[in-house]
PDB file of N, CA and C in Angstrom:
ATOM      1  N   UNK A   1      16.077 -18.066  19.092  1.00  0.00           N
ATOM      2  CA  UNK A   1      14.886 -17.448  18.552  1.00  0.00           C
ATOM      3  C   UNK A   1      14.724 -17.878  17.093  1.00  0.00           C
ATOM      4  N   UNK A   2      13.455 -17.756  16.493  1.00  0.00           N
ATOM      5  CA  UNK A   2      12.807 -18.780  15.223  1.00  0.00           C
ATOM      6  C   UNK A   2      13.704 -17.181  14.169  1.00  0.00           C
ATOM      7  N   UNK A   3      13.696 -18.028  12.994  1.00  0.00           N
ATOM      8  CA  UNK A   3      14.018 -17.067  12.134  1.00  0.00           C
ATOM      9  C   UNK A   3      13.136 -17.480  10.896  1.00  0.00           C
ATOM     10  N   UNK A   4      12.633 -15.713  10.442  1.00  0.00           N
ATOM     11  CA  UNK A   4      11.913 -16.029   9.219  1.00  0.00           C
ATOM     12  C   UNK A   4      12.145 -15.405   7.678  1.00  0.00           C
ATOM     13  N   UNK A   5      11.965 -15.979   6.813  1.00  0.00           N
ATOM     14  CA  UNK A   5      12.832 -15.537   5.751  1.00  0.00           C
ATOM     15  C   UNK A   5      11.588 -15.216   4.713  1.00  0.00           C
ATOM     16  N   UNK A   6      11.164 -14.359   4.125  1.00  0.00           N
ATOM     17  CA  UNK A   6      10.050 -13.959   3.002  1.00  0.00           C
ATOM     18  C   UNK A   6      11.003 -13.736   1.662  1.00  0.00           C
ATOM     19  N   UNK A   7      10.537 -14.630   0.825  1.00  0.00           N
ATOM     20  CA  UNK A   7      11.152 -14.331  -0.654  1.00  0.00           C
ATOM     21  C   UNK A   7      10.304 -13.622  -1.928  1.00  0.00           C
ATOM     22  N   UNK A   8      10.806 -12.889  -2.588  1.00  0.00           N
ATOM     23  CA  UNK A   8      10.264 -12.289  -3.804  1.00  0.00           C
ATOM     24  C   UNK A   8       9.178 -11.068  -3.369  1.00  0.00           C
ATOM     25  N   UNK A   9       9.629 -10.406  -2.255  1.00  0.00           N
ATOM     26  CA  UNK A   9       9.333  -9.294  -2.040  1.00  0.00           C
ATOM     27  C   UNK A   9       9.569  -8.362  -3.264  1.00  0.00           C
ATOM     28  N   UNK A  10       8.502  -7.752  -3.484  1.00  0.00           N
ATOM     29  CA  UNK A  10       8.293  -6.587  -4.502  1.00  0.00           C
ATOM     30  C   UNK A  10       9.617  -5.622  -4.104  1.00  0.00           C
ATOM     31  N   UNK A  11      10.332  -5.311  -5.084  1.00  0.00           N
ATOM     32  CA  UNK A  11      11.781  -4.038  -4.364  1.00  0.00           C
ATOM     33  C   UNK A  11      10.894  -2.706  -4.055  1.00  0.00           C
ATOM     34  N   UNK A  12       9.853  -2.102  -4.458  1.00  0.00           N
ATOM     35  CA  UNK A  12       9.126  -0.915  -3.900  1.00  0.00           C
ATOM     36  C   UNK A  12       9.271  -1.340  -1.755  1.00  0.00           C
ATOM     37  N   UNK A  13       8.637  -2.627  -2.155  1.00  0.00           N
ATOM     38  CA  UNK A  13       7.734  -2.623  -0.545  1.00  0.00           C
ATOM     39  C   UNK A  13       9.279  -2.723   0.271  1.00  0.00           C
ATOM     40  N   UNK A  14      10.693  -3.134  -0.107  1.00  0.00           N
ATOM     41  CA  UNK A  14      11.290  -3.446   0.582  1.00  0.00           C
ATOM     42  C   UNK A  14      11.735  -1.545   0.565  1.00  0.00           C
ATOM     43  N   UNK A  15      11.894  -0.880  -0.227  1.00  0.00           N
ATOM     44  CA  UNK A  15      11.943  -0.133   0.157  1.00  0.00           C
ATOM     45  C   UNK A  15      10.884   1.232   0.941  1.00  0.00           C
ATOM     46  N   UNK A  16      10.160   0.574   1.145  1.00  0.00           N
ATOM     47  CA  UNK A  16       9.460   1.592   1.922  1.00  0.00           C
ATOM     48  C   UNK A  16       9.376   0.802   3.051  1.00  0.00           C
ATOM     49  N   UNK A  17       9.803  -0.425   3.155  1.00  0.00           N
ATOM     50  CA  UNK A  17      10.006  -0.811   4.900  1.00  0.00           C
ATOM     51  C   UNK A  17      11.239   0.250   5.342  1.00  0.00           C
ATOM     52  N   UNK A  18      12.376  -0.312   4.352  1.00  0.00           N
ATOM     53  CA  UNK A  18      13.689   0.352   4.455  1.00  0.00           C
ATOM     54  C   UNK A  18      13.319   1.863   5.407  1.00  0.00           C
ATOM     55  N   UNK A  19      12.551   2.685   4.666  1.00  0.00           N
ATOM     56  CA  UNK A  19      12.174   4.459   5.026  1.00  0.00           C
ATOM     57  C   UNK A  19      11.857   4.695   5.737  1.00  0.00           C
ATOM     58  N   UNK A  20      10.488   3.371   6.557  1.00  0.00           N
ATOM     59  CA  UNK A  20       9.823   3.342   7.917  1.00  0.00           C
ATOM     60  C   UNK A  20      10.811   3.106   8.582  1.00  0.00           C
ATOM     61  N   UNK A  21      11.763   2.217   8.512  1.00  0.00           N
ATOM     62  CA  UNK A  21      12.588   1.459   9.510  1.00  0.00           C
ATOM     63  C   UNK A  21      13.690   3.213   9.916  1.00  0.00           C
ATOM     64  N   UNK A  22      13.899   3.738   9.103  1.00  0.00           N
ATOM     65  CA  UNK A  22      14.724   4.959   9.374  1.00  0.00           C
ATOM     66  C   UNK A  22      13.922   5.781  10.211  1.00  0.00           C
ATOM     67  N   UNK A  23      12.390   6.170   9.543  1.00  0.00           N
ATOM     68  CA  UNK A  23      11.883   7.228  10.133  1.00  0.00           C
ATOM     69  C   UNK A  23      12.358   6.912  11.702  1.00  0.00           C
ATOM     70  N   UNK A  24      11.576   6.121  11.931  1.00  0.00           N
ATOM     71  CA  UNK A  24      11.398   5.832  13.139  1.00  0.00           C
ATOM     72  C   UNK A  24      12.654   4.898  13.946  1.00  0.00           C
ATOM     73  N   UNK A  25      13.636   5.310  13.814  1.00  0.00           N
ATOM     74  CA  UNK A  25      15.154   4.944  13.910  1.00  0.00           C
ATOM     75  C   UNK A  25      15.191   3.587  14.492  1.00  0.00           C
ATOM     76  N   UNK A  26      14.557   2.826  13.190  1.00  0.00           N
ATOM     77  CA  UNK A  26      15.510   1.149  14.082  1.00  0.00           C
ATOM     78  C   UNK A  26      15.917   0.798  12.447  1.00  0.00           C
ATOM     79  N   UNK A  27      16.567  -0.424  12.966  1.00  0.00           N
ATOM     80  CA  UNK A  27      16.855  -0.823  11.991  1.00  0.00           C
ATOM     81  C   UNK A  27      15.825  -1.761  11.273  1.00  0.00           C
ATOM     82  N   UNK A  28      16.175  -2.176   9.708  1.00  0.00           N
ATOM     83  CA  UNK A  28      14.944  -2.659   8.717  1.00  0.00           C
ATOM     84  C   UNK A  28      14.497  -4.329   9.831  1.00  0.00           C
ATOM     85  N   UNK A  29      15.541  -5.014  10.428  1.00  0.00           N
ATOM     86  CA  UNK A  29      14.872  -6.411  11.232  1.00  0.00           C
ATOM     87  C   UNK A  29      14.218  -5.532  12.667  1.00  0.00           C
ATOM     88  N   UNK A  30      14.589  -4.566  13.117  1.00  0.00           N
ATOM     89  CA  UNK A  30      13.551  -4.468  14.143  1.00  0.00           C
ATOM     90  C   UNK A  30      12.378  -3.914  14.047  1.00  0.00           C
ATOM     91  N   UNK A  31      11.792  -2.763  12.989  1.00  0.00           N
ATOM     92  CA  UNK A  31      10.823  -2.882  12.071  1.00  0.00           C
ATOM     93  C   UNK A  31       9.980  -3.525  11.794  1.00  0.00           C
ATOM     94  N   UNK A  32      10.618  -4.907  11.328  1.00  0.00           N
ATOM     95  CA  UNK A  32      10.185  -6.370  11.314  1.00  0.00           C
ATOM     96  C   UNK A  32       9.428  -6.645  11.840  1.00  0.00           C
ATOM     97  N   UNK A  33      10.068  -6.669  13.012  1.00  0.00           N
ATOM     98  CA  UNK A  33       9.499  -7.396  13.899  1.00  0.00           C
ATOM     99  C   UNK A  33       8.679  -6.356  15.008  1.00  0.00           C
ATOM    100  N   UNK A  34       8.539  -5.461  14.282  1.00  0.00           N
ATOM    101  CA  UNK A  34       7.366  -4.340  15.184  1.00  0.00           C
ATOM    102  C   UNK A  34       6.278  -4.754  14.604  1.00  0.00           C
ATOM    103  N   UNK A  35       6.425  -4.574  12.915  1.00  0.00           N
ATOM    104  CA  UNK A  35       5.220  -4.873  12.462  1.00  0.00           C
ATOM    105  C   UNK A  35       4.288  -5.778  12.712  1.00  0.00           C
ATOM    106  N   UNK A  36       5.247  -7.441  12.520  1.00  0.00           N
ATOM    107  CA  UNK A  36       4.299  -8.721  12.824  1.00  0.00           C
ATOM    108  C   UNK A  36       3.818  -8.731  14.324  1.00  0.00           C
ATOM    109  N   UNK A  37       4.909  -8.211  15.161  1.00  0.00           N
ATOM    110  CA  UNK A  37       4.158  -8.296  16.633  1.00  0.00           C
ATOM    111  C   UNK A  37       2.862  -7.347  16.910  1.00  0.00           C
ATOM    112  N   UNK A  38       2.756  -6.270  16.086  1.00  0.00           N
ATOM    113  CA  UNK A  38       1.374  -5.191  15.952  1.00  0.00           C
ATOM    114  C   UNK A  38       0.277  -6.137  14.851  1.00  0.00           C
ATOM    115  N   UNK A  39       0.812  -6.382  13.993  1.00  0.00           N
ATOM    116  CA  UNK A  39      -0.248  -7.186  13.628  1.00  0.00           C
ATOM    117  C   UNK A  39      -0.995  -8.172  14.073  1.00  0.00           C
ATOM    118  N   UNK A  40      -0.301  -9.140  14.860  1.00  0.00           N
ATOM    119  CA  UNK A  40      -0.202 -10.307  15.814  1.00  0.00           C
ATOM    120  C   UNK A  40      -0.897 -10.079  17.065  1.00  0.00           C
ATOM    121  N   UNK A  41      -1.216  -8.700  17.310  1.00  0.00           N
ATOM    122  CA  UNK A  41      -1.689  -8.278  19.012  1.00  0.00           C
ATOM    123  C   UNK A  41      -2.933  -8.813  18.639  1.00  0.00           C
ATOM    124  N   UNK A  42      -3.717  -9.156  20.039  1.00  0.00           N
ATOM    125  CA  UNK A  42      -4.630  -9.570  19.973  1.00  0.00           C
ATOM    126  C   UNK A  42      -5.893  -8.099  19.996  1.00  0.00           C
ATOM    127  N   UNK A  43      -7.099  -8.384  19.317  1.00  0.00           N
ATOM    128  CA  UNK A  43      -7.963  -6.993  19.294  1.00  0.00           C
ATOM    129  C   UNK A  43      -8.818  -6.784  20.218  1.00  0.00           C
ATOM    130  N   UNK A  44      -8.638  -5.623  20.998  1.00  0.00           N
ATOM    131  CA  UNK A  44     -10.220  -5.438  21.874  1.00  0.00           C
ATOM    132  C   UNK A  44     -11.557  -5.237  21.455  1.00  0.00           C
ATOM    133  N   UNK A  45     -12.018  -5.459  22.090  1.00  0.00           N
ATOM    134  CA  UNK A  45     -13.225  -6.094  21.822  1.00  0.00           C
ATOM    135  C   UNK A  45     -13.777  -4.906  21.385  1.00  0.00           C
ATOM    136  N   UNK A  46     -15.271  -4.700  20.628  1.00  0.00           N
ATOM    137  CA  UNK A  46     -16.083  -3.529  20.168  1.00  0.00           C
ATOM    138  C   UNK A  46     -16.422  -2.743  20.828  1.00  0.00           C
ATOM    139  N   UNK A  47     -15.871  -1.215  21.272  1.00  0.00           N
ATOM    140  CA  UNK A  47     -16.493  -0.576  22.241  1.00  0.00           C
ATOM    141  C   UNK A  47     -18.011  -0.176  21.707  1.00  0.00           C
ATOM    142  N   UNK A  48     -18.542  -0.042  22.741  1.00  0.00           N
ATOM    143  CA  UNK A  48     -20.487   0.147  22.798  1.00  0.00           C
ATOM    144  C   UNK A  48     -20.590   1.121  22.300  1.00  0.00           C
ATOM    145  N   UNK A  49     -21.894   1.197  22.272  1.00  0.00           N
ATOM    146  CA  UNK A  49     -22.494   3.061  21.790  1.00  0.00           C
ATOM    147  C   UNK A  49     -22.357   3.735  22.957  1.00  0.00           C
ATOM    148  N   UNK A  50     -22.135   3.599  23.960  1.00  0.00           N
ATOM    149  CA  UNK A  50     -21.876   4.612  25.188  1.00  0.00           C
ATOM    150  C   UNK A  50     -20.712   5.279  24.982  1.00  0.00           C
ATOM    151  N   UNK A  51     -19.291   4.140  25.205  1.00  0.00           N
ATOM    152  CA  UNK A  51     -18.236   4.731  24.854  1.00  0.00           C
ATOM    153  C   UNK A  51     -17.934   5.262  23.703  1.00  0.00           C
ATOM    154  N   UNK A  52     -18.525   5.087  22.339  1.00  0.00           N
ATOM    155  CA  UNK A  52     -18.108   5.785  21.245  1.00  0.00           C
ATOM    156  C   UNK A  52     -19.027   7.089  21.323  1.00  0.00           C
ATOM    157  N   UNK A  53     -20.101   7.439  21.550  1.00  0.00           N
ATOM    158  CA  UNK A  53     -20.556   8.853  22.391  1.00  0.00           C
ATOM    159  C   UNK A  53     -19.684   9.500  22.764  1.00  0.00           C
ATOM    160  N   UNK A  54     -19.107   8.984  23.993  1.00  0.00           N
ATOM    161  CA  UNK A  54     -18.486   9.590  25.025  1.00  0.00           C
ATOM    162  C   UNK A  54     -17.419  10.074  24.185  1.00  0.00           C
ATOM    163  N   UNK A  55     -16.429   9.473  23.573  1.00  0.00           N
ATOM    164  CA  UNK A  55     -15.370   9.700  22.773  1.00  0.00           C
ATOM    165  C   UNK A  55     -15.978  10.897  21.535  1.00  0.00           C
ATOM    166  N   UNK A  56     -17.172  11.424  21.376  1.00  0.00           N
ATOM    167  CA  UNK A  56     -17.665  12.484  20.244  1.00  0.00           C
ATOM    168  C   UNK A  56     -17.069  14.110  21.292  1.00  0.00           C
ATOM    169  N   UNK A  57     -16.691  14.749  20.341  1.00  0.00           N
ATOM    170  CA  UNK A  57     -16.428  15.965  20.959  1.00  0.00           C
ATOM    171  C   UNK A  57     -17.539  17.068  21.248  1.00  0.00           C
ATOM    172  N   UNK A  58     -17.211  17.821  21.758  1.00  0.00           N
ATOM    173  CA  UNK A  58     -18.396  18.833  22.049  1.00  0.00           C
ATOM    174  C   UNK A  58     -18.822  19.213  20.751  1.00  0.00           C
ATOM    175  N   UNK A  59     -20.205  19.413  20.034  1.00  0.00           N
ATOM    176  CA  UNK A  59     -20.256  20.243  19.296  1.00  0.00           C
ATOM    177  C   UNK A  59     -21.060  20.916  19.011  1.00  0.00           C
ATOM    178  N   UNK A  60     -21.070  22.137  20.064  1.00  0.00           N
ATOM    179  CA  UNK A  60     -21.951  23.369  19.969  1.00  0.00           C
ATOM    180  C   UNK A  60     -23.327  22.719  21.115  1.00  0.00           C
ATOM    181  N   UNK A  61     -24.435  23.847  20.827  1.00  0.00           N
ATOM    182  CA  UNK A  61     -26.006  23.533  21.182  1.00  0.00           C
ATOM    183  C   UNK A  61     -26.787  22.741  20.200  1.00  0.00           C
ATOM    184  N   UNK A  62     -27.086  22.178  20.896  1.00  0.00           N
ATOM    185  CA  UNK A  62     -28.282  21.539  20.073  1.00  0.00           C
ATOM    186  C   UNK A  62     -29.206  22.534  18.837  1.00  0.00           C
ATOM    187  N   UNK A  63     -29.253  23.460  19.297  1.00  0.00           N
ATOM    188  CA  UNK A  63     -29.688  24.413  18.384  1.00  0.00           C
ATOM    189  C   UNK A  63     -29.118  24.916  16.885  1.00  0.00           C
ATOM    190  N   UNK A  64     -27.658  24.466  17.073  1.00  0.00           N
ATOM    191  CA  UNK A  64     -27.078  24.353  15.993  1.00  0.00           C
ATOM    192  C   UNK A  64     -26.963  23.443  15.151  1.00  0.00           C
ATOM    193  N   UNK A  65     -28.019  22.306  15.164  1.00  0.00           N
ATOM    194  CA  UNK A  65     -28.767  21.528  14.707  1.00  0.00           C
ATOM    195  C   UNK A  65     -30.334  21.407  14.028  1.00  0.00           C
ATOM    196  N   UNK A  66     -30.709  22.402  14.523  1.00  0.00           N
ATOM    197  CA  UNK A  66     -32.254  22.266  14.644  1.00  0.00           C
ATOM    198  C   UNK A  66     -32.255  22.179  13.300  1.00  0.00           C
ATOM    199  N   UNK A  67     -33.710  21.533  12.832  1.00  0.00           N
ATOM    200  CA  UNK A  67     -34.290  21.115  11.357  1.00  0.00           C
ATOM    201  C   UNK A  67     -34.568  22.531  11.063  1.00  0.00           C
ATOM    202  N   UNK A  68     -34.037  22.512   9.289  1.00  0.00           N
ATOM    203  CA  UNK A  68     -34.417  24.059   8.617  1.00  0.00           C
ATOM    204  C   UNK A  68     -35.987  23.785   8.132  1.00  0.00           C
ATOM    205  N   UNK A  69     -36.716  24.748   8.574  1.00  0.00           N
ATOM    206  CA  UNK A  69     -38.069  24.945   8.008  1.00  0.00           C
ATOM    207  C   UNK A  69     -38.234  25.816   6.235  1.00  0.00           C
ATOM    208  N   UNK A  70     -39.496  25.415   5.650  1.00  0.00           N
ATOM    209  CA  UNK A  70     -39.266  25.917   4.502  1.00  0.00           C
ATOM    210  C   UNK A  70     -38.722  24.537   3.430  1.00  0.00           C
ATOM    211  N   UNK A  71     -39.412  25.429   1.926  1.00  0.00           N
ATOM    212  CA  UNK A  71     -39.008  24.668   0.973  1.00  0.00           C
ATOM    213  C   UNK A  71     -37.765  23.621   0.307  1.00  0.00           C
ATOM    214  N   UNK A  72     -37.491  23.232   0.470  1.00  0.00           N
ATOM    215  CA  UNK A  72     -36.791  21.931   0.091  1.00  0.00           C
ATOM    216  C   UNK A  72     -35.887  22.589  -1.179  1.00  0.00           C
ATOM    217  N   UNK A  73     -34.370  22.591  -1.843  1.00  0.00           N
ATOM    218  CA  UNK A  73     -34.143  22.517  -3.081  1.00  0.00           C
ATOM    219  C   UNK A  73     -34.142  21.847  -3.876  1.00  0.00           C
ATOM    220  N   UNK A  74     -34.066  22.059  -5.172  1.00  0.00           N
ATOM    221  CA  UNK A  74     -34.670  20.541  -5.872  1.00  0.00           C
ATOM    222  C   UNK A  74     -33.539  20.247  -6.203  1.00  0.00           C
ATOM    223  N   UNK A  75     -34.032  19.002  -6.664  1.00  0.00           N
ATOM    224  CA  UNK A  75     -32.607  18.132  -6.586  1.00  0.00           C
ATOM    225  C   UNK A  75     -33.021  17.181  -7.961  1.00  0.00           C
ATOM    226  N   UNK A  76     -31.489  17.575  -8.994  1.00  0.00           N
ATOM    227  CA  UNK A  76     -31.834  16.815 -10.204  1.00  0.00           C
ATOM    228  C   UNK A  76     -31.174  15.247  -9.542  1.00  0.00           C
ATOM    229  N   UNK A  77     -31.896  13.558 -10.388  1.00  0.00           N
ATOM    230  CA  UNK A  77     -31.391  12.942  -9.894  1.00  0.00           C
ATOM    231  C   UNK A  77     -30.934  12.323 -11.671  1.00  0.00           C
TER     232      UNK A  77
END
């Protein structure tokens, strides 16, 4: 398997790989190699306006929408 070597990593970023690599109990090279392979995935495609609808949660009646009638507040700009 290829091996890859990154130099002059900032010491912050190596340590907050370090913290991820714990949270989530692997070690800092398998981490690694979670990351580039998640970065590396290929992207699906744009879901439509149907499915991003569908994915909106309930919210309420329509009525709990309706346009307020009556004067406007003013508004400094």
């Amino acid at each position: 398997m290829a091996q890859l070597v990154v130099r002059r990593l900032d010491p912050k970023v190596v340590m907050e790989l370090r913290k991820r690599a714990a949270r989530r109990g692997r070690s800092m090279e398998a981490e690694h190699r979670e990351i580039l392979r998640a970065a590396l995935r290929p992207v699906r495609g744009a879901k439509s306006l149907k499915e991003l609808l569908l994915l909106m949660p309930a919210a309420g009646q329509d009525s709990d929408f309706a346009r307020l009638r009556g004067k406007a507040r003013r508004v400094r700009l």
